[in-house]
Protein backbone atom coordinates (compact mmCIF):
# COMPACT_ATOMS: atom_id res chain seq x y z
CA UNK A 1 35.19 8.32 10.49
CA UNK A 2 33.97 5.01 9.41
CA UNK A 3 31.13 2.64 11.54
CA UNK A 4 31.50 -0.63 11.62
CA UNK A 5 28.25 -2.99 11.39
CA UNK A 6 28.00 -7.02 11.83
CA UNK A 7 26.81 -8.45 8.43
CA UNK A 8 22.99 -10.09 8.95
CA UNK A 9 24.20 -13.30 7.30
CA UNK A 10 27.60 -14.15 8.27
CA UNK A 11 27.52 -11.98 11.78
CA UNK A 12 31.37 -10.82 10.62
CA UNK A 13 32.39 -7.57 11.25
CA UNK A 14 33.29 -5.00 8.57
CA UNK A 15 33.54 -0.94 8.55
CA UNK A 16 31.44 1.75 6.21
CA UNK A 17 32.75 5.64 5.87
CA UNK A 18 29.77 6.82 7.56
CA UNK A 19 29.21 9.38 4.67
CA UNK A 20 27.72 6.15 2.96
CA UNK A 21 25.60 5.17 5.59
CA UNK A 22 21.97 4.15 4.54
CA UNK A 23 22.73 2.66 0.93
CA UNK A 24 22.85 -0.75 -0.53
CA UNK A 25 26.00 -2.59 0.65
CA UNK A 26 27.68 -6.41 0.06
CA UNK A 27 29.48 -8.10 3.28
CA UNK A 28 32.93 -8.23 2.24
CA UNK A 29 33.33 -12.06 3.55
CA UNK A 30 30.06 -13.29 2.26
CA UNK A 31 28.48 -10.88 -0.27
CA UNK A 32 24.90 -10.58 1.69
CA UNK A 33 23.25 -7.82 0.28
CA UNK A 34 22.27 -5.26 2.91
CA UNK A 35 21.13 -1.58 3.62
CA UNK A 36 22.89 -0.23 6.24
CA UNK A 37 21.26 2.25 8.87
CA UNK A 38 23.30 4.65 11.22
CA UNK A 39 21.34 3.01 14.42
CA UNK A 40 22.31 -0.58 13.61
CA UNK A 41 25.98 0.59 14.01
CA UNK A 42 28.05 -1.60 16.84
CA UNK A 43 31.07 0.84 16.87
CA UNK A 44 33.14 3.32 15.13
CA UNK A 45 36.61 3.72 14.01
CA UNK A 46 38.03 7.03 14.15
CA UNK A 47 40.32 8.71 11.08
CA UNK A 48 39.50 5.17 8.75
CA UNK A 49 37.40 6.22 5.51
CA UNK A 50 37.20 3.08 4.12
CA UNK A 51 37.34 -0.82 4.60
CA UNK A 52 39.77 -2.54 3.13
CA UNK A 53 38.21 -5.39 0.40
CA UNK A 54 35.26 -3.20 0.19
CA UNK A 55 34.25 -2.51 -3.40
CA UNK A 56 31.75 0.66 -3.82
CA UNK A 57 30.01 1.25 -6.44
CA UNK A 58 28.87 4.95 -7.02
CA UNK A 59 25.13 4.34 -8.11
CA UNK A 60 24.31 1.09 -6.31
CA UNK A 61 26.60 0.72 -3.32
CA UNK A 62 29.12 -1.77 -2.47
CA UNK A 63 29.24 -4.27 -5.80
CA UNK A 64 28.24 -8.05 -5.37
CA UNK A 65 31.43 -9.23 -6.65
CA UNK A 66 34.51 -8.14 -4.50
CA UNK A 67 37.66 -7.77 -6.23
CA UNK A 68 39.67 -11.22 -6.52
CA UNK A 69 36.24 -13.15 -6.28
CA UNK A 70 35.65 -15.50 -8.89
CA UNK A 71 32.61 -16.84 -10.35
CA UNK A 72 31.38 -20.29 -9.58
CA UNK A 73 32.01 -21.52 -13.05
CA UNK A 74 35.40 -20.28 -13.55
CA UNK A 75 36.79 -22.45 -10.53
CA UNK A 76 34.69 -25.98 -11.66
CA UNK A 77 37.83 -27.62 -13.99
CA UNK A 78 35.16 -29.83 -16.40
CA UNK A 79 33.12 -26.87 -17.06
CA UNK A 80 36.42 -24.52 -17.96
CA UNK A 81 37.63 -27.29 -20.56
CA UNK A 82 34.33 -27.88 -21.89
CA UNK A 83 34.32 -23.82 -22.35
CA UNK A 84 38.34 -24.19 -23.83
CA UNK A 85 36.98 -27.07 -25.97
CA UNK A 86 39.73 -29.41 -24.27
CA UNK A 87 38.46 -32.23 -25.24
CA UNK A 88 38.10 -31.46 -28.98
CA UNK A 89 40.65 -29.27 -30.32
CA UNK A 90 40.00 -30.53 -33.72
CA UNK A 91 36.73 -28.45 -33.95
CA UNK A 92 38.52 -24.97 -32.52
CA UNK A 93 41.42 -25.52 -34.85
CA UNK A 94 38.77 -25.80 -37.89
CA UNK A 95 36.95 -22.56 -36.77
CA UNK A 96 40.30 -21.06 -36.82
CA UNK A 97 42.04 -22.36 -40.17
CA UNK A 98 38.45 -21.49 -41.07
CA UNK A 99 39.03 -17.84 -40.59
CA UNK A 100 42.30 -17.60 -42.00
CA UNK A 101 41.36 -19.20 -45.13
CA UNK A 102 39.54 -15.77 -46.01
CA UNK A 103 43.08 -14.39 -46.43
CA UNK A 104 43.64 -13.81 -50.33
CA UNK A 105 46.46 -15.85 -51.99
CA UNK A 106 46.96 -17.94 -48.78
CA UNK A 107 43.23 -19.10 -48.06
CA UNK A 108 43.60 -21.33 -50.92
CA UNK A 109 44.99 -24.51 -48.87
CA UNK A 110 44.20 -23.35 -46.00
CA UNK A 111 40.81 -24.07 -46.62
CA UNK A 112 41.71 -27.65 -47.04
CA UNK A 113 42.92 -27.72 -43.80
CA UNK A 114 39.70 -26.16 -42.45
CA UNK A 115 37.75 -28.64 -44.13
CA UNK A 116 39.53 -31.74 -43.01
CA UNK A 117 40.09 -30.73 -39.20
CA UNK A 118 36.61 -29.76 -39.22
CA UNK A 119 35.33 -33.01 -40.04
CA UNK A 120 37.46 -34.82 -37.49
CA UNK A 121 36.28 -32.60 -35.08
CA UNK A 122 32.41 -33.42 -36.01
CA UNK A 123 33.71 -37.24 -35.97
CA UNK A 124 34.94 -36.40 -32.12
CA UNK A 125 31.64 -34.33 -31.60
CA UNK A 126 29.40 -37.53 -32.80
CA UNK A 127 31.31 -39.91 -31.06
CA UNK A 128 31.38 -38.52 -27.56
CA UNK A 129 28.94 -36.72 -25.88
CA UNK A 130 31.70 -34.54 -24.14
CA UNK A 131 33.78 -33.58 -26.38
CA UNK A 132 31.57 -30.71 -27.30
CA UNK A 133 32.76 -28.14 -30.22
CA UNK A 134 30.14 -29.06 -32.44
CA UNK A 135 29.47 -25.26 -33.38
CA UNK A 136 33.00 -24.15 -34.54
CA UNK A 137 33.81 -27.77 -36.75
CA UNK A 138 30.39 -26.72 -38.85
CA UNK A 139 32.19 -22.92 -38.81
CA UNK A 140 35.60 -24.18 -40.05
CA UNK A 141 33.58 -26.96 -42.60
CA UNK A 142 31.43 -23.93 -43.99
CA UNK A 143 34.12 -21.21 -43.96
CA UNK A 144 36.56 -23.86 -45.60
CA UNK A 145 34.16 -24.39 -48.04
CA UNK A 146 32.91 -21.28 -49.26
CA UNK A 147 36.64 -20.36 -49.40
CA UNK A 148 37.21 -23.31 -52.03
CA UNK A 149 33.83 -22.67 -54.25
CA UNK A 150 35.41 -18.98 -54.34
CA UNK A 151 38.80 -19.44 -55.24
CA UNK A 152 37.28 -22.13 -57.79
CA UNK A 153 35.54 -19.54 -59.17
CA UNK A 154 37.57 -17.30 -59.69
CA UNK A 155 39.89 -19.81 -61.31
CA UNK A 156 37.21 -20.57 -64.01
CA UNK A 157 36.37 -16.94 -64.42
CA UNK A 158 39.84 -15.86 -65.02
CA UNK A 159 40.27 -19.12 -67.33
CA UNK A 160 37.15 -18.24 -69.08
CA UNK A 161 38.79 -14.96 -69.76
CA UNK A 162 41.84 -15.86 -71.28
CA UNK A 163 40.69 -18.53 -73.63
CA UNK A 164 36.87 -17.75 -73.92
């Protein structure tokens, strides 16, 4: 048997097995946080154990995020492409080619690449405040770089070697 209550914030009506009765719960319209006592009860459904879009979770009752909710920031569009670096793939790219360049025998010019789309993407970064990015153009620069200094070490080493 499940009782149904009217949420204290949103006054919508919603139903709780009554084996769960006197936990921590979340209105499944609004999310208000309640505890739920037998007494406060406005009716009951018989044979229904659970409410459907009711999330439970087993230590802390009903979760505050219902299932197909979605945070605040992942519905505002400037703050996903300023998260997806929209507005300066030049930077992400560098972080990337950045990465790859740590690949033996192909890092070699990929490493340029890091190195040159890394500094276009500080260029971007520097020359508009929202373009963002700044953080994975220094990644791709350094990675790029220390790639280089390494193969070019090598390169004398192995010289040195040869004819040394």
């Amino acid at each position: 048997m499940a009782l149904i209550f009217n949420c204290q914030d949103c006054n919508q009506p919603f139903s709780v097995p009554e084996n769960l009765c006197g936990t921590a719960y979340s209105c499944p319209h609004c999310g208000f946080r309640m505890s739920l006592d037998r007494s406060e009860s406005v009716g009951q459904i018989d044979g229904a154990d659970t409410d459907v879009g009711m999330s439970y979770d087993e230590n802390n009752g009903a979760s505050d995020e219902m299932p197909g909710d979605m945070p605040e920031w992942a519905t505002d569009q400037e703050t996903l492409e300023k998260m997806l670096l929209q507005a300066n793939p030049m930077a992400r790219l560098s972080y990337w080619m950045g990465l790859l360049s740590l690949i033996p025998c192909i890092g070699f010019p990929i490493a340029f690449m890091a190195i040159r789309l890394g500094i276009r993407g500080l260029k971007n970064c520097f020359s508009s405040s929202e373009a963002g990015g700044l953080g994975f153009a220094l990644a791709g620069v350094s990675l790029g770089t220390l790639v280089l200094v390494a193969y070019f070490a090598l390169i004398f080493f192995a010289l040195r070697g040869l004819f040394g």
